[in-house]
N, C-alpha and C. Protein backbone atom coordinates (compact mmCIF):
# COMPACT_ATOMS: atom_id res chain seq x y z
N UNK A 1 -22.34 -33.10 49.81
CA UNK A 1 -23.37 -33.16 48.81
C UNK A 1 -24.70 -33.41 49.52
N UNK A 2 -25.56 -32.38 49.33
CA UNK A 2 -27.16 -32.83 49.75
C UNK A 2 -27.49 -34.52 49.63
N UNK A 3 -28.54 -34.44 50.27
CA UNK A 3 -28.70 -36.01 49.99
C UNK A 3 -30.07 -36.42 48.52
N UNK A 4 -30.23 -34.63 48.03
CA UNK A 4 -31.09 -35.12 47.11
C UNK A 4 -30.45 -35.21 45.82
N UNK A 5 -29.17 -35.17 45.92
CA UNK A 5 -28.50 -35.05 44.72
C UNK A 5 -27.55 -36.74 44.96
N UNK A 6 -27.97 -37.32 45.66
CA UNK A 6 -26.93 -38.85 45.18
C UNK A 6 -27.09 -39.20 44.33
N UNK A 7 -28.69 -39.56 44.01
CA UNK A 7 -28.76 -40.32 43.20
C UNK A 7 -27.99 -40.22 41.72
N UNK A 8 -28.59 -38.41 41.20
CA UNK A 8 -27.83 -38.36 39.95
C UNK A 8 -26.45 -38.52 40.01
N UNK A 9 -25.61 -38.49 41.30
CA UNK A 9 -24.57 -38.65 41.66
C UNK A 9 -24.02 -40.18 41.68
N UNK A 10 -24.75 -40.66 41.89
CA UNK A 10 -24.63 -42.54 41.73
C UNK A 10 -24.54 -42.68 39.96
N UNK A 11 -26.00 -42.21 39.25
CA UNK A 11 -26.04 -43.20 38.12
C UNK A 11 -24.82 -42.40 36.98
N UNK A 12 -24.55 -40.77 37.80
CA UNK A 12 -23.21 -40.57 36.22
C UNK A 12 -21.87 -41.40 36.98
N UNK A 13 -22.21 -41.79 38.08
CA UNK A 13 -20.83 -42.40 38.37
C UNK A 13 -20.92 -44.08 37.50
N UNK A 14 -22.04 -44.57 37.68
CA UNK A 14 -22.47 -46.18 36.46
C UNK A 14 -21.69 -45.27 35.32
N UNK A 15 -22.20 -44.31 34.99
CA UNK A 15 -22.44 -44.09 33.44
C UNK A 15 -21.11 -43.81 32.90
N UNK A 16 -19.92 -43.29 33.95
CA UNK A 16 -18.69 -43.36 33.81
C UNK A 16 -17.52 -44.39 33.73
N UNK A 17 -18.33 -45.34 34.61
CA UNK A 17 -18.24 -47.00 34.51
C UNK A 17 -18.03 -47.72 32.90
N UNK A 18 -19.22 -47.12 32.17
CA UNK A 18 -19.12 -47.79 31.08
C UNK A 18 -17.82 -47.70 30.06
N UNK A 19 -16.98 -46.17 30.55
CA UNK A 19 -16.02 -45.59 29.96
C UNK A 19 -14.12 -46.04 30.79
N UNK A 20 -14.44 -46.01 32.01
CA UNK A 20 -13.29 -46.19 32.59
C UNK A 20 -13.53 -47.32 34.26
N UNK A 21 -12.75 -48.26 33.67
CA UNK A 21 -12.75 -48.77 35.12
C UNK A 21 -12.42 -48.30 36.78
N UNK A 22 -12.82 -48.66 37.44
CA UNK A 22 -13.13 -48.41 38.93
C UNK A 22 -11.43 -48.14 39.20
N UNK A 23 -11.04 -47.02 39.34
CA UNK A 23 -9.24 -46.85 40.36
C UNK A 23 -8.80 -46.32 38.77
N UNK A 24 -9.24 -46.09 37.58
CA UNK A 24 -8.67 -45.95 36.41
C UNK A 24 -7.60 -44.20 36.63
N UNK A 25 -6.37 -44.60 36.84
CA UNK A 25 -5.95 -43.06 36.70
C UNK A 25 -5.77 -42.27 35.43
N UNK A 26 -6.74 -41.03 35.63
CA UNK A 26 -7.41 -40.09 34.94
C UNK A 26 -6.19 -39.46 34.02
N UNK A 27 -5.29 -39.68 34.91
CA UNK A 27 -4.13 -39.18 34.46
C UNK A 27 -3.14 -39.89 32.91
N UNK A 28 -3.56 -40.67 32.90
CA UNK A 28 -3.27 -41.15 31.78
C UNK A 28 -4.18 -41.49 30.71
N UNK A 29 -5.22 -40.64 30.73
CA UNK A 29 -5.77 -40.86 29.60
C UNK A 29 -5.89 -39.80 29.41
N UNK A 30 -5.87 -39.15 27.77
CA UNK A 30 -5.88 -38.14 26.76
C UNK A 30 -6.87 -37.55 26.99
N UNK A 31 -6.73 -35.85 26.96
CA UNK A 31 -7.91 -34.88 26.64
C UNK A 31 -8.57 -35.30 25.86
N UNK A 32 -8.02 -36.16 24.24
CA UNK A 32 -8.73 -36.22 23.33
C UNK A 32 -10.06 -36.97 23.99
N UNK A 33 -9.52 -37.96 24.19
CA UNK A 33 -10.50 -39.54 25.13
C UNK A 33 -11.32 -38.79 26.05
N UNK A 34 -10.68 -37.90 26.79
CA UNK A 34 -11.96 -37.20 27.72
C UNK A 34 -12.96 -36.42 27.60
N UNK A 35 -12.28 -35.86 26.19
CA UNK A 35 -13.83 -35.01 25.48
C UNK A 35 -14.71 -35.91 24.79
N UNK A 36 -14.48 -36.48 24.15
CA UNK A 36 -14.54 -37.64 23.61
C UNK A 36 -16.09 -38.39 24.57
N UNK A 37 -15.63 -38.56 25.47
CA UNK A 37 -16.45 -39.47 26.61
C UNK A 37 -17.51 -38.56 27.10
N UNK A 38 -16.71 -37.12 27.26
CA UNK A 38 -17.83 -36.34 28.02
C UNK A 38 -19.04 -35.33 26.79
N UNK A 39 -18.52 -35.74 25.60
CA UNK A 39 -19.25 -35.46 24.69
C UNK A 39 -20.64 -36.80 24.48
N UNK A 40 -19.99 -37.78 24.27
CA UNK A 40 -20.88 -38.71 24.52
C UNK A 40 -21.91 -38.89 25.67
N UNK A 41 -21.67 -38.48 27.09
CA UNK A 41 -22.54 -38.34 27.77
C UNK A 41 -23.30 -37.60 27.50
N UNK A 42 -23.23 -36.22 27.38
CA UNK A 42 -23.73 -35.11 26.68
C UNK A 42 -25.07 -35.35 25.96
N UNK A 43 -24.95 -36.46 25.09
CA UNK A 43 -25.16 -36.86 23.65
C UNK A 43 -26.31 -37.96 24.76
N UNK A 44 -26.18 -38.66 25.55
CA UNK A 44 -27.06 -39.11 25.52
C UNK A 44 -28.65 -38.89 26.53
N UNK A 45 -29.64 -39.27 25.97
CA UNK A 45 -30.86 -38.97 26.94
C UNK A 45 -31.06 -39.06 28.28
N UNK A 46 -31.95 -37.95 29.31
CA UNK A 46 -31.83 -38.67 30.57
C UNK A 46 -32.97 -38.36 30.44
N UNK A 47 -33.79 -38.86 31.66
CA UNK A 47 -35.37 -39.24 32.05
C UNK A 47 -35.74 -37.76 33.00
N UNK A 48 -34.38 -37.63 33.88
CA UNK A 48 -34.70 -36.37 34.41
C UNK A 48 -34.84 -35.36 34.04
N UNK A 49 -34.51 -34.63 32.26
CA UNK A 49 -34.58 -34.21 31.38
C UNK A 49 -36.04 -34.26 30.29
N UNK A 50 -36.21 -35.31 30.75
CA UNK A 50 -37.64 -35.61 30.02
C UNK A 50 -37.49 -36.08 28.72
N UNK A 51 -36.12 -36.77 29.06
CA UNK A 51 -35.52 -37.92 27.32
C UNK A 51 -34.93 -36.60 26.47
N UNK A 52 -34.62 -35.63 26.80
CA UNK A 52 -33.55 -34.84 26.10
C UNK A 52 -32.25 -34.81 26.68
N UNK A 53 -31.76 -34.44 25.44
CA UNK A 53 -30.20 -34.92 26.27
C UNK A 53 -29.58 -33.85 26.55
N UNK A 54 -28.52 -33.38 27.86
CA UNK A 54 -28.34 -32.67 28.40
C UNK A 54 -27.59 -31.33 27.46
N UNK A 55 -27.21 -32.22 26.51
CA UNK A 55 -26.62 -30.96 24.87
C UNK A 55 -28.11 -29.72 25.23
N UNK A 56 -29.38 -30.62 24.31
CA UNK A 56 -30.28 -29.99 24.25
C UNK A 56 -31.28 -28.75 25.29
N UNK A 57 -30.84 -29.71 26.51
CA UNK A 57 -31.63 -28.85 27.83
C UNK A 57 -30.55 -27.52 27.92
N UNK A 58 -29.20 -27.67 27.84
CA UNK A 58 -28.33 -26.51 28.03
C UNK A 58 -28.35 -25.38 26.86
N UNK A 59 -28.95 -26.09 25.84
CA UNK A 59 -29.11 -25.23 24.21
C UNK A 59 -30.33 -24.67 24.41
N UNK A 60 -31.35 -24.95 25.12
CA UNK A 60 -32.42 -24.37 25.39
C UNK A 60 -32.42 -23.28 26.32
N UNK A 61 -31.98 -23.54 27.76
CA UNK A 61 -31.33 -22.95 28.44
C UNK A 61 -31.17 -21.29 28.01
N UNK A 62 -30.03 -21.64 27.16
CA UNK A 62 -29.38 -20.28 26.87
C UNK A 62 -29.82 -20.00 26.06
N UNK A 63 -30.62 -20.04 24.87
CA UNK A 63 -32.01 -19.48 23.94
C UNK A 63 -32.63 -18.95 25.05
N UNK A 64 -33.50 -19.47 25.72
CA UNK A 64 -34.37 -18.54 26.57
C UNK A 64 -33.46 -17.50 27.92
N UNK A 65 -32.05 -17.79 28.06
CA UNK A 65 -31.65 -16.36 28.23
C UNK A 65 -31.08 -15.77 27.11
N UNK A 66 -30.52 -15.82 26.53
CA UNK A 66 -30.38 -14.75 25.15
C UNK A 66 -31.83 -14.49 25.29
N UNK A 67 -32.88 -14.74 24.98
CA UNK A 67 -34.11 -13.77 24.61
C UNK A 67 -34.53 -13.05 26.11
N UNK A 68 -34.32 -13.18 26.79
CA UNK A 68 -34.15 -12.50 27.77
C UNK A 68 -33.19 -11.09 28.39
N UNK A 69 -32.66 -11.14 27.51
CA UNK A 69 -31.28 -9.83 27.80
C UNK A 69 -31.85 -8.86 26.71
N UNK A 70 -31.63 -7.81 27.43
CA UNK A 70 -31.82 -6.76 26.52
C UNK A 70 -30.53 -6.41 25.64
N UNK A 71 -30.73 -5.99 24.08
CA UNK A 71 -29.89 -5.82 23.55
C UNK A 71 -29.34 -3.98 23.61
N UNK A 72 -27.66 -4.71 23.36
CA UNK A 72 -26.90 -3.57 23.38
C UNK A 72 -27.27 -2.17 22.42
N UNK A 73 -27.72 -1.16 22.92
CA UNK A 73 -27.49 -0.29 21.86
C UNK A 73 -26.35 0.57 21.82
């Protein structure tokens, strides 16, 4: 991993913290629980985003490519 990417690499590892303890095997916890969690991250704001939450930046995202593609005739 570059070294300009730790950081966001550090704070979703906190932010995963809040969900599962440190050695927690992944393996026993439910798809349901994991969408669940990774929906919630999703859901919440980041600063590097500019306080939108990563739902929104990816919904934007792909609006401005959909309007970008030419349509099928």
């Amino acid at each position: 991993m570059p070294p300009w990417q730790r950081g966001s690499n550090e704070n979703t590892n906190g932010l995963l913290r809040q969900f599962f303890l440190k050695g927690t095997d992944l393996n026993d916890i439910s798809q349901t629980e994991l969408n669940d969690m990774a929906r919630l991250m999703n859901q919440r704001p980041r600063k590097t985003l500019g306080r939108i939450t990563p739902e929104e930046a990816i919904a934007e995202e792909l609006a401005a490519f959909g309007s970008t593609v030419a349509p099928e005739t």
